[in-house]
Protein backbone atom coordinates (compact mmCIF):
# COMPACT_ATOMS: atom_id res chain seq x y z
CA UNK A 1 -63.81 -92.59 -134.96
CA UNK A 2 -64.84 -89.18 -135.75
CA UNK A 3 -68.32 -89.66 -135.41
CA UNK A 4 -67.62 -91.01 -131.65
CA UNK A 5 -65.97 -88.44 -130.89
CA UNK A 6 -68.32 -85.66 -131.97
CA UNK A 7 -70.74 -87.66 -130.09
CA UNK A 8 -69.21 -87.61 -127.13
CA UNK A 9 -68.12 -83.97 -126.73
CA UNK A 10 -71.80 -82.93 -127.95
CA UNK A 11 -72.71 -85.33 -124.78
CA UNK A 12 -70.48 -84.18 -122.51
CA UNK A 13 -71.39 -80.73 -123.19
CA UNK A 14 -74.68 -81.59 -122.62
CA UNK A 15 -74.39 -82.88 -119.71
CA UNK A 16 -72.90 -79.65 -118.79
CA UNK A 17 -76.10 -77.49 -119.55
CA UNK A 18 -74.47 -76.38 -122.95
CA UNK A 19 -76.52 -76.75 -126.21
CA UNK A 20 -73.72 -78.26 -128.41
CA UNK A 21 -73.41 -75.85 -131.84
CA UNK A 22 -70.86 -77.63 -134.62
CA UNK A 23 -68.25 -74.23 -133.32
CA UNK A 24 -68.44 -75.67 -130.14
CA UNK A 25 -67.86 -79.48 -130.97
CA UNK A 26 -65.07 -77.97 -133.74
CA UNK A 27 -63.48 -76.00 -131.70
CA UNK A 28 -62.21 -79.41 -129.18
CA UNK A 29 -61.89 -82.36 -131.74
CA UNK A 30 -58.85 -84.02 -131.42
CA UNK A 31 -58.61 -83.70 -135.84
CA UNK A 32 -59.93 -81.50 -138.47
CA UNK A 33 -63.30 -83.35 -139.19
CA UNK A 34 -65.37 -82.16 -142.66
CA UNK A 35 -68.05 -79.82 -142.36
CA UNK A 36 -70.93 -82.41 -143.64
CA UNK A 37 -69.69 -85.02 -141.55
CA UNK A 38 -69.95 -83.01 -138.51
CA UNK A 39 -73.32 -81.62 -139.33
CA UNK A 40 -74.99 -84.69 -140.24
CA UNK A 41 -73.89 -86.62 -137.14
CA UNK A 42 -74.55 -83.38 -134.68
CA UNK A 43 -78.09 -83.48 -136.57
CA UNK A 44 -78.23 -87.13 -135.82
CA UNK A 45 -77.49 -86.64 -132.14
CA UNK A 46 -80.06 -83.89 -131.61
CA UNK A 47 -82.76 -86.44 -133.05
CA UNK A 48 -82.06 -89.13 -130.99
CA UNK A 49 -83.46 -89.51 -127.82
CA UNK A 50 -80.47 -89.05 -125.07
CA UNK A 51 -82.18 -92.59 -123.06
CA UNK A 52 -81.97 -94.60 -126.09
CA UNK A 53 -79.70 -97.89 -126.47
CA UNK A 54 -77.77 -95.91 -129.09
CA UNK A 55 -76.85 -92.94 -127.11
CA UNK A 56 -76.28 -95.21 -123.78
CA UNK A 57 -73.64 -97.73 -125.83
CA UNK A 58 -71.86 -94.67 -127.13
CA UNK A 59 -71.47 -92.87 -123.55
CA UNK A 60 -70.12 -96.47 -122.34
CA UNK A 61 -66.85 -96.05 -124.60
CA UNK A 62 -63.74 -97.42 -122.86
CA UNK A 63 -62.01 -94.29 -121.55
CA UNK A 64 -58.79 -93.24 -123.43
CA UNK A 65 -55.76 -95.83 -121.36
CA UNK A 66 -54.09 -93.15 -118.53
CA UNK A 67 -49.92 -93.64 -118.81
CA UNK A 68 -49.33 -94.92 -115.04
CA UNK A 69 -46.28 -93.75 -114.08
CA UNK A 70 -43.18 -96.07 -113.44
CA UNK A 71 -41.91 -97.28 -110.30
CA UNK A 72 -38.47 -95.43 -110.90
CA UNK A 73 -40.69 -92.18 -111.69
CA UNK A 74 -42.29 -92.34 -108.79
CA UNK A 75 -39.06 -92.77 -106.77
CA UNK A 76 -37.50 -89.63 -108.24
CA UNK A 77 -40.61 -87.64 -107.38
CA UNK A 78 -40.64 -89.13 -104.05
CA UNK A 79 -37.02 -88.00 -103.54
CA UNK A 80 -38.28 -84.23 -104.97
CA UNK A 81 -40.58 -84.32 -102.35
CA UNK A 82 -38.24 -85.05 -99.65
CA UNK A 83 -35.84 -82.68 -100.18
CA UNK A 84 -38.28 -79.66 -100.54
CA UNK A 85 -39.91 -80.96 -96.84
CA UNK A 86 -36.00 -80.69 -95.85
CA UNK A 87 -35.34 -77.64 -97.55
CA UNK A 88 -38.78 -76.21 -95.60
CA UNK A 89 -38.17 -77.86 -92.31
CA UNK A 90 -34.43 -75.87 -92.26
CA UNK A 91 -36.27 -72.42 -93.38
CA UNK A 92 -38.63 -72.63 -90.09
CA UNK A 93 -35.63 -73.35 -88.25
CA UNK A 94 -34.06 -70.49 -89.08
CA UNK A 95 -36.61 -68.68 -89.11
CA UNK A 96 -37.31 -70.12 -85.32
CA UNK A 97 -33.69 -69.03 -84.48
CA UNK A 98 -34.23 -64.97 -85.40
């Protein structure tokens, strides 16, 4: 897992104009990774061609599942919502009124 994920933050910082350096790919892993490991696979990535089969299957990783909120979350954030629109509504009222 490691490996993918060094990967894919030297890609994404690639694809950002930024020449990934191990401080850089260190600095936002998710877990403490071993200096070798992340050398040799940053070294690995820097050799391979970015068009290659390789690099294109390990861009196409499935994306980390996004928690959907619930129906009764959304409800209570609907209700939030409403009340500040009342709470705003009354304010221009008032502030109609002076």
């Amino acid at each position: 897992m490691s490996a993918h994920e060094i990967i894919r933050i030297a890609n994404e910082l690639a694809a950002k104009g930024i020449t990934p350096t191990t401080a850089m790919i260190k600095a936002r892993l998710s877990q403490p990774v071993a200096m070798a490991e992340l050398l040799k696979v940053l070294s690995q990535w820097k050799q391979q061609p970015a068009g290659s089969p390789e690099a294109a299957s390990q861009e196409q990783q499935a994306p980390a599942p996004v928690a959907e909120p619930t129906l009764l979350q959304l409800a209570e954030q609907l209700n939030r919502l409403e009340r500040k629109v009342d709470r705003l509504t009354d304010l221009l009222i008032q502030q109609g009124k002076n």
